[in-house]
N, C-alpha and C. Protein backbone atom coordinates (compact mmCIF):
# COMPACT_ATOMS: atom_id res chain seq x y z
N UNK A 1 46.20 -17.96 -20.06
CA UNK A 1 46.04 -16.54 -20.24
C UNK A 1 44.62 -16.16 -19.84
N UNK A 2 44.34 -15.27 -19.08
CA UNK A 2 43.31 -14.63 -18.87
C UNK A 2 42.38 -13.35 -19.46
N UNK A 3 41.56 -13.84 -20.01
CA UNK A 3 40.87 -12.29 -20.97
C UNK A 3 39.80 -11.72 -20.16
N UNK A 4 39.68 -10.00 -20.54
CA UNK A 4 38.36 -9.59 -19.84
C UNK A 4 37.68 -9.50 -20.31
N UNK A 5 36.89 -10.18 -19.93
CA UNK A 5 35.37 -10.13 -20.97
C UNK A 5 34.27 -8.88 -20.22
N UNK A 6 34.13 -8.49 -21.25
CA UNK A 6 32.76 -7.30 -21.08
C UNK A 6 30.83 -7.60 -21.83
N UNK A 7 30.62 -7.11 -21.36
CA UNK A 7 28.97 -7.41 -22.08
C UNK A 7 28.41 -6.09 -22.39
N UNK A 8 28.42 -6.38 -23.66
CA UNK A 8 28.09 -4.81 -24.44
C UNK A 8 26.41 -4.65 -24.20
N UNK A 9 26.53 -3.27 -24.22
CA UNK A 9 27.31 -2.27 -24.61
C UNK A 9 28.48 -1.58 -23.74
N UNK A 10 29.07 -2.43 -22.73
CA UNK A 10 29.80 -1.93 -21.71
C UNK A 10 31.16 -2.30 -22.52
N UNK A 11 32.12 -1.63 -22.15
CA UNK A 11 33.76 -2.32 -22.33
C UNK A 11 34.28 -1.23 -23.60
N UNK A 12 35.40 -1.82 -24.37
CA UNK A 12 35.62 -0.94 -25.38
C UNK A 12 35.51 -1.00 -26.44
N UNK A 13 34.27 -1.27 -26.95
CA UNK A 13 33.66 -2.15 -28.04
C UNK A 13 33.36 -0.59 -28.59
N UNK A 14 33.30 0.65 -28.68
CA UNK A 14 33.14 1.68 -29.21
C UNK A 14 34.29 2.31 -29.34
N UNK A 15 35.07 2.26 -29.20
CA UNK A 15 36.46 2.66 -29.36
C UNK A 15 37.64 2.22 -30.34
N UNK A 16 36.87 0.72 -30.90
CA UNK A 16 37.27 -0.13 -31.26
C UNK A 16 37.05 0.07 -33.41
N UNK A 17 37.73 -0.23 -34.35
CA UNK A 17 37.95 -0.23 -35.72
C UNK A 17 37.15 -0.56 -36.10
N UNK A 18 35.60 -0.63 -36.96
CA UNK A 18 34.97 -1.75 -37.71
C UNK A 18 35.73 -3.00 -37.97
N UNK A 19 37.07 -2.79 -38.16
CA UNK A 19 37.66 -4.23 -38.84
C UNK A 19 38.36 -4.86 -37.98
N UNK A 20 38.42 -4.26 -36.74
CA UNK A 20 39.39 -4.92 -35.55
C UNK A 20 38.27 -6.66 -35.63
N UNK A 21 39.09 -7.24 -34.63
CA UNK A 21 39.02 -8.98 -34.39
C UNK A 21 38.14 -8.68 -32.66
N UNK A 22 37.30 -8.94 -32.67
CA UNK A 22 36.56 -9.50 -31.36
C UNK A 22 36.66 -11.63 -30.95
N UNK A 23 36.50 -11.13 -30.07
CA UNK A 23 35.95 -12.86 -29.59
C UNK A 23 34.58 -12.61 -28.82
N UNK A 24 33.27 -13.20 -29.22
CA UNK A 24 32.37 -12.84 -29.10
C UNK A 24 32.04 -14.16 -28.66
N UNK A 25 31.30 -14.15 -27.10
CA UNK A 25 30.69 -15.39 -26.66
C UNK A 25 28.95 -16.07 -26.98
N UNK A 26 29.48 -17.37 -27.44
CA UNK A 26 28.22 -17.59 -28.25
C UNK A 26 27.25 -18.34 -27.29
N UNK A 27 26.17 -18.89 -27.63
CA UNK A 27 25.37 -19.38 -26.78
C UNK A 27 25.67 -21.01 -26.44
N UNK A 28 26.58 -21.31 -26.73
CA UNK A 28 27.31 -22.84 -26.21
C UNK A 28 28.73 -22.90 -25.05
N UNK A 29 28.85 -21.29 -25.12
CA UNK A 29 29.72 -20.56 -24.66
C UNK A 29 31.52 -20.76 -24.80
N UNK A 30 31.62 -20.95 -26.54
CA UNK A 30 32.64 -20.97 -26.94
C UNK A 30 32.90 -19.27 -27.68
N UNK A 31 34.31 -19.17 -27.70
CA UNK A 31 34.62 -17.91 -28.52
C UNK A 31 34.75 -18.22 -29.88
N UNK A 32 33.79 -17.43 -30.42
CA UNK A 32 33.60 -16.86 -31.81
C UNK A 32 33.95 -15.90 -32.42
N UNK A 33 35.26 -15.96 -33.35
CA UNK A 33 35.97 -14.86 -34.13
C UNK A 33 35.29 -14.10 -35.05
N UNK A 34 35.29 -12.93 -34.67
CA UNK A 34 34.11 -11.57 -35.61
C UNK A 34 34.44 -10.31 -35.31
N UNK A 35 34.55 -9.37 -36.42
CA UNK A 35 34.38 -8.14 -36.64
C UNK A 35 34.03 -7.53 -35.65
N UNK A 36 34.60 -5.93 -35.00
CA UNK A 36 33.44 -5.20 -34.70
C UNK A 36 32.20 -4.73 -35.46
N UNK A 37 32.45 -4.71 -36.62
CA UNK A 37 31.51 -3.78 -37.30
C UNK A 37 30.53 -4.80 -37.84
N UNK A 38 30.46 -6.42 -37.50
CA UNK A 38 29.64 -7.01 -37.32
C UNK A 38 28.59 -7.29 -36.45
N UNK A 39 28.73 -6.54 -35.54
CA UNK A 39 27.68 -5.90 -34.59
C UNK A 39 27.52 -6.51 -33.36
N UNK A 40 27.23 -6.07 -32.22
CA UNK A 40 26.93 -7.09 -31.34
C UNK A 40 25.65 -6.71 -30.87
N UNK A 41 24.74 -7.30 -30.02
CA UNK A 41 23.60 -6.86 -29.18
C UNK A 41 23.51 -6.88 -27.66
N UNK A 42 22.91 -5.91 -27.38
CA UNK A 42 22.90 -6.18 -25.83
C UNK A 42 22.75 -7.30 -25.24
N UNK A 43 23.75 -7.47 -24.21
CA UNK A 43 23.89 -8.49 -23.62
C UNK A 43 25.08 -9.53 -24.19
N UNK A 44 25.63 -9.44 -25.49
CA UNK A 44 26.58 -10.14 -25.66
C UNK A 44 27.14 -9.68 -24.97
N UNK A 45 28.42 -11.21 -24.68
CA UNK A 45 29.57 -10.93 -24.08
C UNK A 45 30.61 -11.19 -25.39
N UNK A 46 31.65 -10.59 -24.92
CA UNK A 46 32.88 -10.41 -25.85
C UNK A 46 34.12 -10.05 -24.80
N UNK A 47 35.43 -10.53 -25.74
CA UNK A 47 36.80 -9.85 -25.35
C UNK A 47 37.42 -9.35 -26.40
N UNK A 48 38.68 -9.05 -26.33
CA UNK A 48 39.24 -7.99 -27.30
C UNK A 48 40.16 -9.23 -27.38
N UNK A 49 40.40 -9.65 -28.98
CA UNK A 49 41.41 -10.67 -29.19
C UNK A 49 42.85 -9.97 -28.71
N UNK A 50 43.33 -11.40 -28.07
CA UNK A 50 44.97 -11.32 -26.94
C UNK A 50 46.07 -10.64 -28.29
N UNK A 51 45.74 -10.62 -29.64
CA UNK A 51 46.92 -9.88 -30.17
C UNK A 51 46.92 -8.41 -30.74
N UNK A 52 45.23 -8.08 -30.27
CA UNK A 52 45.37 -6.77 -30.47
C UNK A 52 46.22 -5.86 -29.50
N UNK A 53 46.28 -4.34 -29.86
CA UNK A 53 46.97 -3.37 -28.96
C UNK A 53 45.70 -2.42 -28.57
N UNK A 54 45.05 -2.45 -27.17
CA UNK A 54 44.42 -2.23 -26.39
C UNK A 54 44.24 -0.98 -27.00
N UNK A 55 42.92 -0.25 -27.53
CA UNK A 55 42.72 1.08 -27.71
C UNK A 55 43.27 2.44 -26.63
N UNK A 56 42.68 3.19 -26.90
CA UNK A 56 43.43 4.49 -25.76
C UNK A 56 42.00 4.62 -25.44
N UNK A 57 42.22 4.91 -23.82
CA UNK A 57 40.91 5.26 -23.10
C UNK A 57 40.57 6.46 -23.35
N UNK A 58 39.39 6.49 -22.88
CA UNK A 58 38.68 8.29 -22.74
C UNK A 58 39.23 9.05 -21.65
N UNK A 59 39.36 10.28 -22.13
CA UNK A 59 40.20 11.07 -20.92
C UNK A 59 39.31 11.37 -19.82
N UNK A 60 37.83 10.95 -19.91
CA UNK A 60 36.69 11.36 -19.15
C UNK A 60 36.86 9.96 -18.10
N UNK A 61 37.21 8.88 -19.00
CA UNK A 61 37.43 7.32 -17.96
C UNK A 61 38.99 7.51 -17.29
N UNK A 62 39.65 7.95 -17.72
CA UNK A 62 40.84 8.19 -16.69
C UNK A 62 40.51 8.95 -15.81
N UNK A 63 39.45 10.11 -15.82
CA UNK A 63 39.27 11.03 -14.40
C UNK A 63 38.68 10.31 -13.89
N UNK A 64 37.64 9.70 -14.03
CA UNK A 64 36.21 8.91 -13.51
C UNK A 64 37.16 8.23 -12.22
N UNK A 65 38.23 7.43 -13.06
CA UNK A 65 38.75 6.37 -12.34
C UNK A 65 39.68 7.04 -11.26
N UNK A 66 40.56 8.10 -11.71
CA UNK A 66 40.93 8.86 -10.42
C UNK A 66 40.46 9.02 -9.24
N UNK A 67 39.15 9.79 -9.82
CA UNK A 67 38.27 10.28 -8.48
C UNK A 67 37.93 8.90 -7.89
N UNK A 68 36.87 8.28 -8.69
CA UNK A 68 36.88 6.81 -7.58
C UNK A 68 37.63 6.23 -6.94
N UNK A 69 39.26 6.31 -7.13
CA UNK A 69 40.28 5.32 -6.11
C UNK A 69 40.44 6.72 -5.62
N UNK A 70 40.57 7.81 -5.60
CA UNK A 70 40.87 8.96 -4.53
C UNK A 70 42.25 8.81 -4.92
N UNK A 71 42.93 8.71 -6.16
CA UNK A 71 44.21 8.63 -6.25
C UNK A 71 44.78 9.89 -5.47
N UNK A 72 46.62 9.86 -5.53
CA UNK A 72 46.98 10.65 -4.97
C UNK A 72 48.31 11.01 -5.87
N UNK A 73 49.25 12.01 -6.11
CA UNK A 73 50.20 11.73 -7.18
C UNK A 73 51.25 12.59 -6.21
N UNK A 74 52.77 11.98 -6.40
CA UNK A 74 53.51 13.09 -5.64
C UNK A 74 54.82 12.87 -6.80
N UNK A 75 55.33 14.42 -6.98
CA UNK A 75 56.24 14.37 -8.14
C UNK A 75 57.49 14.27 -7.20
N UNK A 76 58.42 13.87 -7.45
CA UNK A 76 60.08 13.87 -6.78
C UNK A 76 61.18 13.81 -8.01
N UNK A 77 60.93 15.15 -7.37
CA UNK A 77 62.31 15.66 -8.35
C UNK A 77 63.55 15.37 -8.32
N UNK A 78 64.49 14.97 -9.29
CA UNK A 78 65.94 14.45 -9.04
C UNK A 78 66.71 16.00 -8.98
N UNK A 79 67.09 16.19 -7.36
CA UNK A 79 67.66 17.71 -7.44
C UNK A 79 68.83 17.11 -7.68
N UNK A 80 69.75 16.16 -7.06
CA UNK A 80 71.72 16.02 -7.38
C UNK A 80 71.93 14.97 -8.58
N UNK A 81 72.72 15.38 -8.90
CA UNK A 81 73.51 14.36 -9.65
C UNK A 81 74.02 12.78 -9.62
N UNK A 82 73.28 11.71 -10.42
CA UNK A 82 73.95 10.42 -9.85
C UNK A 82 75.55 10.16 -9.88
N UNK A 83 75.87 9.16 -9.76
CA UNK A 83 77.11 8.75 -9.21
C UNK A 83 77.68 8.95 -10.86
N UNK A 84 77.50 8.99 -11.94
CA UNK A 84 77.88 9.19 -13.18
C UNK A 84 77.66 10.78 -13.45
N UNK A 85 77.33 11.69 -13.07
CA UNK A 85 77.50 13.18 -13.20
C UNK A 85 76.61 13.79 -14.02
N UNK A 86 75.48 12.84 -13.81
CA UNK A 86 74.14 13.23 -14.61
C UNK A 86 73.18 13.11 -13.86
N UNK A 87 71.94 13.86 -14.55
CA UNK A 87 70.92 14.34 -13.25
C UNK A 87 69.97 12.81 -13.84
N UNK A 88 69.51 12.82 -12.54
CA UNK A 88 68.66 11.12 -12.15
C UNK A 88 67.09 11.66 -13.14
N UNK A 89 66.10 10.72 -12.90
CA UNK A 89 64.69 10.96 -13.04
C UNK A 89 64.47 11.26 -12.02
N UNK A 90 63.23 12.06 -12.50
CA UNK A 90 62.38 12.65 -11.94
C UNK A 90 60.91 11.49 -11.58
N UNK A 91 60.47 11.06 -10.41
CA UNK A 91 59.78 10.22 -10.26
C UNK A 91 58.30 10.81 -10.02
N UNK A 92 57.63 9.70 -10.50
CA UNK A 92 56.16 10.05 -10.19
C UNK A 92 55.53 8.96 -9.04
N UNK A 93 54.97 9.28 -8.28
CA UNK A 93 54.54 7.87 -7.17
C UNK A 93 53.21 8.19 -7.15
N UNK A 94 52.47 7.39 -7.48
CA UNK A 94 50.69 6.80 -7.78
C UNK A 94 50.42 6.22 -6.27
N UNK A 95 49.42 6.76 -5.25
CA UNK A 95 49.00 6.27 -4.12
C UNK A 95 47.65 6.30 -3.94
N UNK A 96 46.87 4.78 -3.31
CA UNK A 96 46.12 5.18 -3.02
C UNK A 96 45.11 6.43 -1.57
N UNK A 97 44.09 6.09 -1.54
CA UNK A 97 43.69 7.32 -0.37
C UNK A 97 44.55 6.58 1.25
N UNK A 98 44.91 5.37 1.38
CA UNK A 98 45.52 5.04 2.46
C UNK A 98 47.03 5.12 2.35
N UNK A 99 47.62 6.15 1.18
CA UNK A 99 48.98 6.62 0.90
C UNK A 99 49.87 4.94 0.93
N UNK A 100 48.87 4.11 -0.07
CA UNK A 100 49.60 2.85 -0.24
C UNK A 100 50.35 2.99 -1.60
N UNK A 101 51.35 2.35 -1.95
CA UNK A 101 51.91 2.96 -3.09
C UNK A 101 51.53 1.99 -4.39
N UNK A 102 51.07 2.47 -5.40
CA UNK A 102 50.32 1.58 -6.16
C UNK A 102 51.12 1.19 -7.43
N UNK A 103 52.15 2.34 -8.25
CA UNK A 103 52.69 2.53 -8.80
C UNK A 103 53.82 3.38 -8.91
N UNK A 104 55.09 3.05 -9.49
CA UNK A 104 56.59 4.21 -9.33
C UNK A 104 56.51 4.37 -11.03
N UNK A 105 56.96 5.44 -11.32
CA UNK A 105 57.52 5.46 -12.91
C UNK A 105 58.53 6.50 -13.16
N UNK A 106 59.36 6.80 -13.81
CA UNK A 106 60.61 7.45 -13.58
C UNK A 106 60.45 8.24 -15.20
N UNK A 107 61.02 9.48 -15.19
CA UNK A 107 60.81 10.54 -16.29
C UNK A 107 62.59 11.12 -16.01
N UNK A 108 62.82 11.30 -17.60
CA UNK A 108 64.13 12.26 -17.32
C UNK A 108 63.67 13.42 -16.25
N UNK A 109 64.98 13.87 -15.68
CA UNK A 109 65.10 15.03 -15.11
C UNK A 109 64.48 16.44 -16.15
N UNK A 110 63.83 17.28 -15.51
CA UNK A 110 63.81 18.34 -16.16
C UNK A 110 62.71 17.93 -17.27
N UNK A 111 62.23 16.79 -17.62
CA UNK A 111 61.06 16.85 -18.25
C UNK A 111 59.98 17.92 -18.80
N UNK A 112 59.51 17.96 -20.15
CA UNK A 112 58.55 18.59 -20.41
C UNK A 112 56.87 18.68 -19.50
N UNK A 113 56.06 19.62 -19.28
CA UNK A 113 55.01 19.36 -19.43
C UNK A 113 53.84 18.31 -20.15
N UNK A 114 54.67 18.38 -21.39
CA UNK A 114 53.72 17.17 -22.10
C UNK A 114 54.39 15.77 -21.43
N UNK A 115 55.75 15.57 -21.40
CA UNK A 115 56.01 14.69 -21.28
C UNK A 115 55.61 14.21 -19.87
N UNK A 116 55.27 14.79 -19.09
CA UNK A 116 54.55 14.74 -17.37
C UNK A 116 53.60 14.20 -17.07
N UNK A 117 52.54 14.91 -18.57
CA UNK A 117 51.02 14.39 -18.81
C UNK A 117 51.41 12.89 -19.57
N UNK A 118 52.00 12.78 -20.29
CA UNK A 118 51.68 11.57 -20.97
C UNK A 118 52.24 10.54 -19.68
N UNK A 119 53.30 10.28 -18.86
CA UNK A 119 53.56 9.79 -17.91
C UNK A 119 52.49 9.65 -16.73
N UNK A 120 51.80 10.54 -16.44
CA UNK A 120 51.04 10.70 -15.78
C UNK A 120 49.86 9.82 -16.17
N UNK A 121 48.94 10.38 -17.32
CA UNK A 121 48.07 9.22 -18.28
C UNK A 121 48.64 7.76 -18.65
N UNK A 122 49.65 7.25 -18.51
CA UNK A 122 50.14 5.80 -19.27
C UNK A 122 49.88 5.14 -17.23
N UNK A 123 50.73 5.82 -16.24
CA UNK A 123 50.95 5.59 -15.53
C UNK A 123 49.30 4.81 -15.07
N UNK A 124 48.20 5.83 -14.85
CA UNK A 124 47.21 5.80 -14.31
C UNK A 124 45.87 4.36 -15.39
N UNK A 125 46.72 4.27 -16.56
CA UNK A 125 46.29 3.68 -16.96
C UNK A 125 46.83 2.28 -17.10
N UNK A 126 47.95 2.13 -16.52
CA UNK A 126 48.70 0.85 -16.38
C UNK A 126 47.82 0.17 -14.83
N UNK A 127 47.24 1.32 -13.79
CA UNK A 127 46.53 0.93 -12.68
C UNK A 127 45.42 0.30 -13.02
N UNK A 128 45.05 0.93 -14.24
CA UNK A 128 43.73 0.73 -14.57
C UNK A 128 43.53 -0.91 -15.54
N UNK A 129 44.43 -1.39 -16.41
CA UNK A 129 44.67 -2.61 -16.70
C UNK A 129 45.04 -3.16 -15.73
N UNK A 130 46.27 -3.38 -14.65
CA UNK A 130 46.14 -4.15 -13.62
C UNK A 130 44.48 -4.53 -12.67
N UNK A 131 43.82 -3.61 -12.54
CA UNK A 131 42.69 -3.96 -12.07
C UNK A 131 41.68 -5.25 -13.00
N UNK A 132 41.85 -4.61 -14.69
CA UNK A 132 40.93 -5.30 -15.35
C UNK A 132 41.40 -6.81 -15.57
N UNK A 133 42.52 -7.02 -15.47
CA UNK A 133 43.07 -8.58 -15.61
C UNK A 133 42.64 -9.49 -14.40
């Protein structure tokens, strides 16, 4: 298994519970099980223990990361009916600036607004863990 290690104050070590579980790299360079709210100092390195559930990013780091890949988003709407007499999803396709396709994700037909955004945000952030692994 592969972890990402960050060196604080970088990564999501602020986002993170006082009581959540770190793995904090020590100076023999084994992982050491500790608290966030046990502190770290610049320049430690750390990962986020493999059984936590990954915090939610900043909505300021999901744009950041947009603009830097020059993402591109194209909605496709399910206009007919599938072969069962119900309307298909509605697809979202994630490209980069060379209209390479990076990601597909599929939404009922007729979808909410919210439900567009949250698809939209999970989507862009599933790009964004594939990169960090």
């Amino acid at each position: 298994m592969k972890l990402k290690v960050y060196t604080y104050p970088e990564g999501r070590y602020d986002s993170l519970d006082p009581y959540d579980e770190i793995l904090r790299i020590d100076s023999n360079g084994k992982f050491v099980v500790q608290q966030v709210g046990e502190g770290l100092v610049d320049g430690d390195q750390y990962a986020l223990s493999p059984q936590q559930e990954l915090p939610k990013r900043k909505a300021e780091d999901v744009l950041a990361f947009i603009a830097a890949r020059k993402l591109r988003f194209t909605w496709v709407d399910a206009l007919a009916p599938n072969s069962e007499g119900t309307l298909g999803e509605d697809t979202l396709i994630i490209s980069d600036d060379k209209f390479v396709d990076l990601h597909r994700a599929g939404i009922k037909a007729g979808g909410g607004a919210f439900e567009r955004v949250n698809l939209l945000r999970e989507s862009v952030e599933f790009i964004m863990d594939q990169e960090e692994l």
